[in-house]
C-alpha atoms as a PDB file:
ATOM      1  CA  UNK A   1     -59.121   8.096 -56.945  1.00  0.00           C
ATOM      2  CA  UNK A   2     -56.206   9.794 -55.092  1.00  0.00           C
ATOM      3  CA  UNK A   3     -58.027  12.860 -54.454  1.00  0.00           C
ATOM      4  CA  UNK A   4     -60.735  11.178 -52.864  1.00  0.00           C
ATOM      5  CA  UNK A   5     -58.735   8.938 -50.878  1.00  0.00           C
ATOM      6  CA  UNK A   6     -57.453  12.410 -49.624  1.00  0.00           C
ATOM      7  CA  UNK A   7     -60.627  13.827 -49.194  1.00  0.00           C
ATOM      8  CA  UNK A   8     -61.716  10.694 -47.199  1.00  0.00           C
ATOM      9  CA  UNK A   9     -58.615  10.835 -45.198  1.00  0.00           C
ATOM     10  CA  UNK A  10     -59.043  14.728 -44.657  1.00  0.00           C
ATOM     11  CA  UNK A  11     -61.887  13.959 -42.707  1.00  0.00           C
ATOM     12  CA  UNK A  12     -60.383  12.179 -39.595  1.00  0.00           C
ATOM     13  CA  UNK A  13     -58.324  15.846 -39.754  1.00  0.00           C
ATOM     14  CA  UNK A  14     -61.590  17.789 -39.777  1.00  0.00           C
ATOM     15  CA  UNK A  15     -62.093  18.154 -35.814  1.00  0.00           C
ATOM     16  CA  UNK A  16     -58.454  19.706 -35.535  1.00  0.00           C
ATOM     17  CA  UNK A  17     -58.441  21.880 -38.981  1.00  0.00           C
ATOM     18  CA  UNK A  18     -61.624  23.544 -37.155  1.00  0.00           C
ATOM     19  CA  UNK A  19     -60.019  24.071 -33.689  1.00  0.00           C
ATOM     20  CA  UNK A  20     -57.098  25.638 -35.298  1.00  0.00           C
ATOM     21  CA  UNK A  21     -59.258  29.128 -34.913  1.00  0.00           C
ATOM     22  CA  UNK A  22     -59.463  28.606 -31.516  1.00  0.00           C
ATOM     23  CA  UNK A  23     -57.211  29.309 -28.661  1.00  0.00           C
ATOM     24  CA  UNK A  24     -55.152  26.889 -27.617  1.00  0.00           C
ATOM     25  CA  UNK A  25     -55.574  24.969 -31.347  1.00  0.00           C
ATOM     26  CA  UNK A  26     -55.928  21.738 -31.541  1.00  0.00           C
ATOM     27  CA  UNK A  27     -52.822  20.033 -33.062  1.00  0.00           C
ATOM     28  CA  UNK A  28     -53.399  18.255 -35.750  1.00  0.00           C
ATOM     29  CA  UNK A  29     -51.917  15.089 -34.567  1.00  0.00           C
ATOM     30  CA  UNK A  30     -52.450  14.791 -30.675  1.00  0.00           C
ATOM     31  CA  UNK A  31     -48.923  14.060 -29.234  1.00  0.00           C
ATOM     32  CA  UNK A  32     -46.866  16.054 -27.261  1.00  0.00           C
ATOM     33  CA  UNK A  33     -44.013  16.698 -29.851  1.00  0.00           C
ATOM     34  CA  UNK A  34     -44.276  15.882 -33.606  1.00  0.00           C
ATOM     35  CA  UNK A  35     -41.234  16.283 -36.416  1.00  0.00           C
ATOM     36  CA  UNK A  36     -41.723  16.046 -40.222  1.00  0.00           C
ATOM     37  CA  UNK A  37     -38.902  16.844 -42.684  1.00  0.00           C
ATOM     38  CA  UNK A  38     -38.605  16.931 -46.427  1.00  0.00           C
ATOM     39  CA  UNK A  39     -36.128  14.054 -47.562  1.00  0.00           C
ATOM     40  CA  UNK A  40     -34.706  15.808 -50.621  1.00  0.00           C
ATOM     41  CA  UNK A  41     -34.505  19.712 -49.176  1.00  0.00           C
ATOM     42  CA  UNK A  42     -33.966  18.516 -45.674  1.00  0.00           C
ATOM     43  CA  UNK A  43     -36.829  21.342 -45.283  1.00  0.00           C
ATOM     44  CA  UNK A  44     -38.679  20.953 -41.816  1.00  0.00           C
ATOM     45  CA  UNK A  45     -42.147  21.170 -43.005  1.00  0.00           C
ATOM     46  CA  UNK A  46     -43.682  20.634 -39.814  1.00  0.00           C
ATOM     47  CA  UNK A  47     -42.740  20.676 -35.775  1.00  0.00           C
ATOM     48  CA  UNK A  48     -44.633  20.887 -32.865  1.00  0.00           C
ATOM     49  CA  UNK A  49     -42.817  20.334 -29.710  1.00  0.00           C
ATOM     50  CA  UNK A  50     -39.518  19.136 -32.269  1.00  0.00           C
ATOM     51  CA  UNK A  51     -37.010  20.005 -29.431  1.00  0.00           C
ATOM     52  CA  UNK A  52     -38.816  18.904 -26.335  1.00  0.00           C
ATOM     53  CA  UNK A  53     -36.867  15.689 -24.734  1.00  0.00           C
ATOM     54  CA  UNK A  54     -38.865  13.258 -24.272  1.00  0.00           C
ATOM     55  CA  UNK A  55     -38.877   9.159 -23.868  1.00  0.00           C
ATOM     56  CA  UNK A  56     -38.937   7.541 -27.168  1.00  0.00           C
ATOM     57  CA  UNK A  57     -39.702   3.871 -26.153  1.00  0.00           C
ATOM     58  CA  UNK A  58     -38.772   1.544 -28.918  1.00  0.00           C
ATOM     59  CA  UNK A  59     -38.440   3.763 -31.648  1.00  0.00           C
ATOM     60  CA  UNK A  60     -34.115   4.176 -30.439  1.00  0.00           C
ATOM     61  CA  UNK A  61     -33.613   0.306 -31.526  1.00  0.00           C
ATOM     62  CA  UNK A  62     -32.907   2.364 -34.890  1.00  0.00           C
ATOM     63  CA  UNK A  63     -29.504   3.859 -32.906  1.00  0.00           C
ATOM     64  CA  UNK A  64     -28.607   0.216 -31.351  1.00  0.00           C
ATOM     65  CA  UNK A  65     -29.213  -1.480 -35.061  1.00  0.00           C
ATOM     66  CA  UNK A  66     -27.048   1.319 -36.279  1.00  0.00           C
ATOM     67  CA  UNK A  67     -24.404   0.658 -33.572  1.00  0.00           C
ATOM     68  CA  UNK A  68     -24.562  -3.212 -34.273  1.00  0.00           C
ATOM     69  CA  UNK A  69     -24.241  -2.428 -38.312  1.00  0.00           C
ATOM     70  CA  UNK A  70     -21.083  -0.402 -38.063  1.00  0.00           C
ATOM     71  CA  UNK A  71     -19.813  -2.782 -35.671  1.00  0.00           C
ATOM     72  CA  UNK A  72     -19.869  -5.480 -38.684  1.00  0.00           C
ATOM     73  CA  UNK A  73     -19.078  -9.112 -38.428  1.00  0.00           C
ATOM     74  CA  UNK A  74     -22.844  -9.609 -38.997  1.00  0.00           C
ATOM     75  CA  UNK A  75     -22.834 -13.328 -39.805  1.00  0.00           C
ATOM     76  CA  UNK A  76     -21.200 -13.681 -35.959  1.00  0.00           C
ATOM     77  CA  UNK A  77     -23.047 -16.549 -33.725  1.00  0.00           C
ATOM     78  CA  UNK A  78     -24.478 -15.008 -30.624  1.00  0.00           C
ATOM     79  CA  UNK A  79     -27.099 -17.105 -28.049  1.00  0.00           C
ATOM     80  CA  UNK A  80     -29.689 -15.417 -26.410  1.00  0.00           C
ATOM     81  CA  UNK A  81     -29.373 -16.302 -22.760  1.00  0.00           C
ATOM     82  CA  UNK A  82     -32.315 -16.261 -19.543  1.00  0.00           C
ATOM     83  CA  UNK A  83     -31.105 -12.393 -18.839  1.00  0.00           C
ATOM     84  CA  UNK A  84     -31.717 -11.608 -22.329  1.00  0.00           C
ATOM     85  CA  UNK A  85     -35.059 -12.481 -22.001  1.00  0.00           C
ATOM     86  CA  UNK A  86     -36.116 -11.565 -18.685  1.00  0.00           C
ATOM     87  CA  UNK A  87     -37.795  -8.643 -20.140  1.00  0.00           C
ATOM     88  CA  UNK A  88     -41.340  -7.661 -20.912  1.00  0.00           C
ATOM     89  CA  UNK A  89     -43.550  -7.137 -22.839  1.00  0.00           C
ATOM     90  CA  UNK A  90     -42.030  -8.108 -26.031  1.00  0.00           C
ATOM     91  CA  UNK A  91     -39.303 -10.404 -26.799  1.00  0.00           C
ATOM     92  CA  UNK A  92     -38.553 -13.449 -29.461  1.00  0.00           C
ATOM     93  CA  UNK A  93     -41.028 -16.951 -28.684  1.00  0.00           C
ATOM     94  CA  UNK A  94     -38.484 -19.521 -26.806  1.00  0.00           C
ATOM     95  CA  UNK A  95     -35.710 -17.609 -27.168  1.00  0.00           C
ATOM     96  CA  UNK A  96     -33.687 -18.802 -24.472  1.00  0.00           C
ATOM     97  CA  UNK A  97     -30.519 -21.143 -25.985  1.00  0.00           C
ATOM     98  CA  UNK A  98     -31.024 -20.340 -29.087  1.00  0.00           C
ATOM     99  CA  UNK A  99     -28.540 -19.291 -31.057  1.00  0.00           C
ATOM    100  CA  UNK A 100     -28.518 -16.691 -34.066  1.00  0.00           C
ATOM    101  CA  UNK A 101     -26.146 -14.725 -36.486  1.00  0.00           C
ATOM    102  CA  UNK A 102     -26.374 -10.884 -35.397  1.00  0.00           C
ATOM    103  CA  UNK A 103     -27.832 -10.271 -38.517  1.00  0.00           C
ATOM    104  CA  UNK A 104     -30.832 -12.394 -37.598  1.00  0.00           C
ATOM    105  CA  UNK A 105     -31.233 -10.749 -34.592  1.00  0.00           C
ATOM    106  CA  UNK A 106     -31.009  -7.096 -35.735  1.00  0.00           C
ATOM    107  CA  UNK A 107     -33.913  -8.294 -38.225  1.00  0.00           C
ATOM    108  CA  UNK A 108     -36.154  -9.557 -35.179  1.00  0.00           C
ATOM    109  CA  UNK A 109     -35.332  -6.367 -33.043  1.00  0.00           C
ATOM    110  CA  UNK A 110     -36.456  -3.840 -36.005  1.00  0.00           C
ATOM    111  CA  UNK A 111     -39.346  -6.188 -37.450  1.00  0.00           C
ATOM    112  CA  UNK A 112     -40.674  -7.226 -34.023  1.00  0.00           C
ATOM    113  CA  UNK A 113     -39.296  -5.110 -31.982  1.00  0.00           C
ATOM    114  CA  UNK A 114     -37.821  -8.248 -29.385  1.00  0.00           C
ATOM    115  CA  UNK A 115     -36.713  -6.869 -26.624  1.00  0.00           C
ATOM    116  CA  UNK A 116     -34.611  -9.810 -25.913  1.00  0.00           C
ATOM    117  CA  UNK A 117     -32.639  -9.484 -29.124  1.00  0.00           C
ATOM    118  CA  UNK A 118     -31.436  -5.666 -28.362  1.00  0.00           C
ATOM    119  CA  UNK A 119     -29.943  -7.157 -25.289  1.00  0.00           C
ATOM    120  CA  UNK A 120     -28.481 -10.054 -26.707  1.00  0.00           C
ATOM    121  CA  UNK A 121     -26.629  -7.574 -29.133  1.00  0.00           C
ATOM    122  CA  UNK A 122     -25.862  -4.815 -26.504  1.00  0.00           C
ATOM    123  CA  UNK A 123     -23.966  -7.736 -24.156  1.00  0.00           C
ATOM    124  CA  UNK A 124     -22.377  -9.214 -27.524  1.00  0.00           C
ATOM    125  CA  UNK A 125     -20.940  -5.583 -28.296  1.00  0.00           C
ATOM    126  CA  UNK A 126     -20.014  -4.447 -25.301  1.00  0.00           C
ATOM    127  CA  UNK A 127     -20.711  -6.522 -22.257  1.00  0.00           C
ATOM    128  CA  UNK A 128     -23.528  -4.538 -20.803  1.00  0.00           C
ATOM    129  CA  UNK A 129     -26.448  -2.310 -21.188  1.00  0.00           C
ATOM    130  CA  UNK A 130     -24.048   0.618 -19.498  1.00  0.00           C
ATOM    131  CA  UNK A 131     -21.373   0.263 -22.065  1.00  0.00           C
ATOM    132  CA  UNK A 132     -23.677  -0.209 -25.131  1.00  0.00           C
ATOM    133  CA  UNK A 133     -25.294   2.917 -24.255  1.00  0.00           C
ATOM    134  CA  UNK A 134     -22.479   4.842 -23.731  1.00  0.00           C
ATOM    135  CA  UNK A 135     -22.190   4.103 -27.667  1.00  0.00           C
ATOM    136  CA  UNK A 136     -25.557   4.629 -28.563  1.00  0.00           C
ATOM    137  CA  UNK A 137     -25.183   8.301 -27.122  1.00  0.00           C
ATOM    138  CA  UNK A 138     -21.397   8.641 -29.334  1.00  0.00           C
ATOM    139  CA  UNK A 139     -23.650   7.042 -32.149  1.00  0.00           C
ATOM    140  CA  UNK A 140     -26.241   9.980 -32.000  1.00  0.00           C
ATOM    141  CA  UNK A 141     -23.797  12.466 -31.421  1.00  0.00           C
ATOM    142  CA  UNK A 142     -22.000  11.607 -34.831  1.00  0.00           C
ATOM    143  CA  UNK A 143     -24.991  12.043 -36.265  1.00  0.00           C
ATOM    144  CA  UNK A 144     -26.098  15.406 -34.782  1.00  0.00           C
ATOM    145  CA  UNK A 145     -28.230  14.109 -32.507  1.00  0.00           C
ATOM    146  CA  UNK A 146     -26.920  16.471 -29.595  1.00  0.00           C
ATOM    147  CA  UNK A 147     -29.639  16.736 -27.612  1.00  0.00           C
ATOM    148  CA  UNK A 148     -29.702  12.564 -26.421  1.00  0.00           C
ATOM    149  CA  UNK A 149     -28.667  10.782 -24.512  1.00  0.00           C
ATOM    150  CA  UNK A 150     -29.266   6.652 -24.237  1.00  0.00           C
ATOM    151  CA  UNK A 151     -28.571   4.275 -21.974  1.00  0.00           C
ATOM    152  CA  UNK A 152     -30.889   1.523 -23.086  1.00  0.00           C
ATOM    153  CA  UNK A 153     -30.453  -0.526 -25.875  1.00  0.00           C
ATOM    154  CA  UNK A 154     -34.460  -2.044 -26.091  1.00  0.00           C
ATOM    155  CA  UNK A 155     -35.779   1.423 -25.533  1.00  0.00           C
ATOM    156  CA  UNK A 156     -36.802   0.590 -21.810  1.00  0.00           C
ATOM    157  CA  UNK A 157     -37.457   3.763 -19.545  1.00  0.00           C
ATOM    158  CA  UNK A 158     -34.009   4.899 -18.012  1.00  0.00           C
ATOM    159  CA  UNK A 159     -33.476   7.729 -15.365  1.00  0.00           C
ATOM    160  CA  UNK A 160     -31.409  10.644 -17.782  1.00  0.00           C
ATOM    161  CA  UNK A 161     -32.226   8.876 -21.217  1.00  0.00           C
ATOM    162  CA  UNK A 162     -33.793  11.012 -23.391  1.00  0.00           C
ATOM    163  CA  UNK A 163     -34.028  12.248 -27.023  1.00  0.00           C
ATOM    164  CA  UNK A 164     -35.963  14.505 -29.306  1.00  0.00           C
ATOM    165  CA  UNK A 165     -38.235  14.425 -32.283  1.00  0.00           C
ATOM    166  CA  UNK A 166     -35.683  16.761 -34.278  1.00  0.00           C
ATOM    167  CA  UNK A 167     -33.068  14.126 -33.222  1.00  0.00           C
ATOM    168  CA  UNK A 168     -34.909  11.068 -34.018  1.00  0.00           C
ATOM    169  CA  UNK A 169     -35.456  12.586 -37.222  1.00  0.00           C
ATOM    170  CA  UNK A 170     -31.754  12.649 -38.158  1.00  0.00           C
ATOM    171  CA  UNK A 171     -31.104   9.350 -36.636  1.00  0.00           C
ATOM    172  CA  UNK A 172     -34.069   7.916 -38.790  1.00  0.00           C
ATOM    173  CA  UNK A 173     -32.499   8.922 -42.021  1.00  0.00           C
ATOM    174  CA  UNK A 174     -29.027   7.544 -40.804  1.00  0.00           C
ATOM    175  CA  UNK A 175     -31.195   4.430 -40.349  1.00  0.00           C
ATOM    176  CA  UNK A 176     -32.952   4.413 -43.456  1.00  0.00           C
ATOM    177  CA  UNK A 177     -29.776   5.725 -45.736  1.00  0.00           C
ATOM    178  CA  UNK A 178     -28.252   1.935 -44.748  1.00  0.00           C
ATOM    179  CA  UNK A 179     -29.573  -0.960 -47.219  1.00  0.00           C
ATOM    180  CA  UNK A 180     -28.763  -2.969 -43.837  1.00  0.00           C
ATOM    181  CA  UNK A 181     -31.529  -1.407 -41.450  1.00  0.00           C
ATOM    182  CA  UNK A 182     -33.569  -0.512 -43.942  1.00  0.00           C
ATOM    183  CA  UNK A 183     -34.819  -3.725 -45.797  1.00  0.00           C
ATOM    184  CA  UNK A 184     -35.599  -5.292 -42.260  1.00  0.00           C
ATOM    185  CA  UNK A 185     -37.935  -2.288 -41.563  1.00  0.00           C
ATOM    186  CA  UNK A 186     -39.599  -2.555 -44.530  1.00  0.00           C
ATOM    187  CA  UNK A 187     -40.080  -6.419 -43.347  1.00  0.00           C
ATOM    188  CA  UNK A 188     -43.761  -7.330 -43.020  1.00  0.00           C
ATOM    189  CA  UNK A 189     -43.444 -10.675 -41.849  1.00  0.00           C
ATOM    190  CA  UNK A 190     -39.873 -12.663 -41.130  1.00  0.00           C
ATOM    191  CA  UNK A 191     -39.256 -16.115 -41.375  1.00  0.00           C
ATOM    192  CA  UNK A 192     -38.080 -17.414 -37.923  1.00  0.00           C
ATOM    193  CA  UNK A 193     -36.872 -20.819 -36.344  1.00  0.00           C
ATOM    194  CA  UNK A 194     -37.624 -20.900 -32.437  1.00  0.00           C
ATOM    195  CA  UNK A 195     -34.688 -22.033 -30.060  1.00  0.00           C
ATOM    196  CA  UNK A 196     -36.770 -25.780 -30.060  1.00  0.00           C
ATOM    197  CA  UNK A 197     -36.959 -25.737 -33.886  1.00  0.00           C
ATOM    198  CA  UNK A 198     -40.080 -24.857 -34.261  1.00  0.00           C
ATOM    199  CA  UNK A 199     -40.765 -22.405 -37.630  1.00  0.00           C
ATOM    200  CA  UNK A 200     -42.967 -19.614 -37.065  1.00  0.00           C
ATOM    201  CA  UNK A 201     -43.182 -16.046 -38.608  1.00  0.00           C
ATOM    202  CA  UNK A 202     -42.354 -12.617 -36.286  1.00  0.00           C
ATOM    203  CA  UNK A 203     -44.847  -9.813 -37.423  1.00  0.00           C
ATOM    204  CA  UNK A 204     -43.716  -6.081 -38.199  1.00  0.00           C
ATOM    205  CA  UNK A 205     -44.601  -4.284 -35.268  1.00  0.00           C
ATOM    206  CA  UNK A 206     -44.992  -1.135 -37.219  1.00  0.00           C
ATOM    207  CA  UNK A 207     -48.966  -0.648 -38.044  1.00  0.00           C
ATOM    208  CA  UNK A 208     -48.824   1.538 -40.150  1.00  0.00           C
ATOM    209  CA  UNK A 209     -46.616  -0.853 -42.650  1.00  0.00           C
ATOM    210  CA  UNK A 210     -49.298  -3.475 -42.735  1.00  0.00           C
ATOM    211  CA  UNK A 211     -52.073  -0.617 -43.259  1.00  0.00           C
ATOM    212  CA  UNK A 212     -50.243   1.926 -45.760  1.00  0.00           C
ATOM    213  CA  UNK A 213     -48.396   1.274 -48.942  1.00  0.00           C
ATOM    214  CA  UNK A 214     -46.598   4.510 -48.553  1.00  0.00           C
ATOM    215  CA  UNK A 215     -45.040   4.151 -45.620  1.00  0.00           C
ATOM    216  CA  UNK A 216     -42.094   2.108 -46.618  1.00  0.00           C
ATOM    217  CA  UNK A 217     -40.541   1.141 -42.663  1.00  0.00           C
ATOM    218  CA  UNK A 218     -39.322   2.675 -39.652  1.00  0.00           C
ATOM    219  CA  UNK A 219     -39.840   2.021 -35.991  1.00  0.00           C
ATOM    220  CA  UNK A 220     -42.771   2.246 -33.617  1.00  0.00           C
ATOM    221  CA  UNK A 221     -42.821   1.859 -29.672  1.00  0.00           C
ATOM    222  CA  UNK A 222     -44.454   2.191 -26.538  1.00  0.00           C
ATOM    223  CA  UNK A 223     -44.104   2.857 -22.754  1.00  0.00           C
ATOM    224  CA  UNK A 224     -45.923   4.603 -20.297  1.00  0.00           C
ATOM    225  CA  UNK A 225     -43.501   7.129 -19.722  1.00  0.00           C
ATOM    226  CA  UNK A 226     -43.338   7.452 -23.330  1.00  0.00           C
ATOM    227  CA  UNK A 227     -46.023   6.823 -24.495  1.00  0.00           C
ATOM    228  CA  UNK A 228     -46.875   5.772 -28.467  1.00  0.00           C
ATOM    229  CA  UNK A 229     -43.912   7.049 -30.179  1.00  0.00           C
ATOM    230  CA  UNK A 230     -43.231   6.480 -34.302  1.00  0.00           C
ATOM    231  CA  UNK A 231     -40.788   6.933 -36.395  1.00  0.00           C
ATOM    232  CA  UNK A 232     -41.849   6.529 -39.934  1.00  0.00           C
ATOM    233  CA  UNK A 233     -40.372   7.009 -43.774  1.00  0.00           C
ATOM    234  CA  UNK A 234     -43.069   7.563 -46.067  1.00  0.00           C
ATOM    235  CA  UNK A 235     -42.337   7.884 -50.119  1.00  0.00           C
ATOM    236  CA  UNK A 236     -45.839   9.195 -51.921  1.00  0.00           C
ATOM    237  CA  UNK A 237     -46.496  11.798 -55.285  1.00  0.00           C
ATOM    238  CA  UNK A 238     -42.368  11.410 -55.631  1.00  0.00           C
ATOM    239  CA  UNK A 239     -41.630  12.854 -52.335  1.00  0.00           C
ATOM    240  CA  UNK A 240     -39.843  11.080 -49.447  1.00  0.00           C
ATOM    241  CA  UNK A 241     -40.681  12.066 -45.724  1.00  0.00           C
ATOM    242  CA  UNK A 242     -39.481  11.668 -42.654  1.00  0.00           C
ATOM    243  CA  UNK A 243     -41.897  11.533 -39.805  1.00  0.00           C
ATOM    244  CA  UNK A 244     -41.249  11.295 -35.558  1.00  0.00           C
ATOM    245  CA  UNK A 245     -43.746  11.424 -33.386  1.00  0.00           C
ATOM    246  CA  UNK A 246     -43.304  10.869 -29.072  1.00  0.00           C
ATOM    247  CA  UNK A 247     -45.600  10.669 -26.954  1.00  0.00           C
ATOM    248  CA  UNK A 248     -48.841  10.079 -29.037  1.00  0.00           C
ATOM    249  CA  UNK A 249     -51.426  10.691 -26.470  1.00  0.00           C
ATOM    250  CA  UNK A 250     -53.881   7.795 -27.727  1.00  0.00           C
ATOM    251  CA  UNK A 251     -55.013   5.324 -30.500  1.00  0.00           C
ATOM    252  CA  UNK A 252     -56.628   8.452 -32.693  1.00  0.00           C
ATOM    253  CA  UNK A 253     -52.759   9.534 -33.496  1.00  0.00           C
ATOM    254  CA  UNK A 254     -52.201   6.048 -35.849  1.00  0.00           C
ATOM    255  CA  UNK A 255     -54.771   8.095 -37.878  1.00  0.00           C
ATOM    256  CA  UNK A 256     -54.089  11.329 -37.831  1.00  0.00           C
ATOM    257  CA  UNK A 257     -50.572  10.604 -38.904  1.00  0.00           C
ATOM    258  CA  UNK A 258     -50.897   8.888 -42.386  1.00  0.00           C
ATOM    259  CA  UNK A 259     -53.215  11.685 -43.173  1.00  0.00           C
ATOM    260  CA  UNK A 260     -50.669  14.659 -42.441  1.00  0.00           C
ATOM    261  CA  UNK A 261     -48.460  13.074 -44.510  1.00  0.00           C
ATOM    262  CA  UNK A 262     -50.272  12.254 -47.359  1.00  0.00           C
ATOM    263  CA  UNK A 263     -51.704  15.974 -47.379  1.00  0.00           C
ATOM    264  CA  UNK A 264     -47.971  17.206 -46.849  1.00  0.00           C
ATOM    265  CA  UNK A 265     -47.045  14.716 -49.874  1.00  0.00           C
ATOM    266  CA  UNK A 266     -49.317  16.429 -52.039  1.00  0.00           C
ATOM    267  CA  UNK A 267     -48.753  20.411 -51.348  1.00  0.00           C
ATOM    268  CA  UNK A 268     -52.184  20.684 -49.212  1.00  0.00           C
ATOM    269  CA  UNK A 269     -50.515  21.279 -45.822  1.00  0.00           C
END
């Protein structure tokens, strides 16, 4: 059964696999840069564009939740206030007044991706977006993330923010290394209590969860300037990769991606 699920899946690849003869080839997944690393050998098994800066929408929530987690005190009260949530598209349902343990709203910024909560955080830190991504960008640099720079803490387009795939990479395994970060984005749904008291459920942004077994979290985004950008830990045939991809340049990329790394998981790429 697995090799014909690969087989099946080798066939949305089919179109590129052909070009690849040609001049320019097609790249197997269409986005401008792409980054996939072994988890054990730390082996980069695959970049196209790895180094190119870029916009990376949503997907740097994983350097404000890391931020937030080293910052500790995660039971701490904080209420999300109007200039939290004057911010589209995404953000928490009547959010305004409520209050919430960081903790709760780290889960809702990684499992939805609420807008609203990264903010509420950010002030909470460090009093505004400035400061908080002044420590974003000492965050990444710990990590050796040298080529970014963030000034954001939702992901929102920035004048001089910027990262790479090669960067996101090591900033995703910082992310997933911490139990913290990492069981809310493996999250599918989370339990959630409006600031009215109503109880509702906040869905995991992150397709490819809901779609894939393998794929066991990460972070997805979008913005025009960034386009679809994904971050993505995926564990299959007892090999764990680590997967960015910026600027996805439409829908066809959510799947050509599962299939590189399944075929990558495997020994066929």
């Amino acid at each position: 059964m697995k090799l014909f699920a690969l087989l099946l899946h080798l066939t949305v690849l089919l179109p590129a696999l052909a070009g690849a003869k040609q001049t320019p080839a097609k790249p197997l997944i269409e986005a401008d840069c792409v980054h996939l690393v072994d988890g054990a050998s730390g082996k980069v098994l695959f970049s196209q564009g790895g180094n190119q800066t870029r916009q990376v929408a949503s997907i740097q929530k994983l350097v404000t939740a890391l931020v937030i987690v080293e910052a500790g005190d995660l039971d701490k009260r904080v209420t999300v206030t109007a200039q939290d949530a004057s911010c589209q598209p995404t953000k928490l349902p009547n959010s305004v007044g409520g209050t919430y343990t960081r903790r709760e709203l780290l889960q809702a910024m990684l499992v939805l991706s609420a807008n609203d909560a990264a903010r509420a955080l950010a002030r909470d830190h460090s009093g505004s977006e400035a400061a908080f991504g002044a420590k974003m960008t000492a965050m990444a640099r710990r990590l050796g993330a040298t080529s970014s720079v963030f000034k954001d803490s939702a992901g929102f387009t920035a004048a001089g923010q910027y990262s790479t795939a090669a960067d996101m990479v090591k900033i995703l395994k910082a992310a997933y290394a911490n139990p913290i970060i990492r069981q809310a984005n493996a999250m599918k749904l989370l339990p959630w209590r409006q600031a009215n008291g109503k109880l509702t459920q906040l869905r995991n942004s992150n397709r490819l969860l809901h779609r894939h077994p393998d794929c066991r979290g990460g972070k997805v985004g979008y913005t025009a300037a960034a386009g679809h950008c994904a971050a993505i830990v995926w564990e299959e045939n007892g090999r764990r990769l680590y997967a960015v991809v910026l600027r996805g340049h439409r829908e066809m990329f959510w799947l050509q991606l599962p299939v590189v790394l399944k075929l990558h998981a495997h020994g066929l790429l």
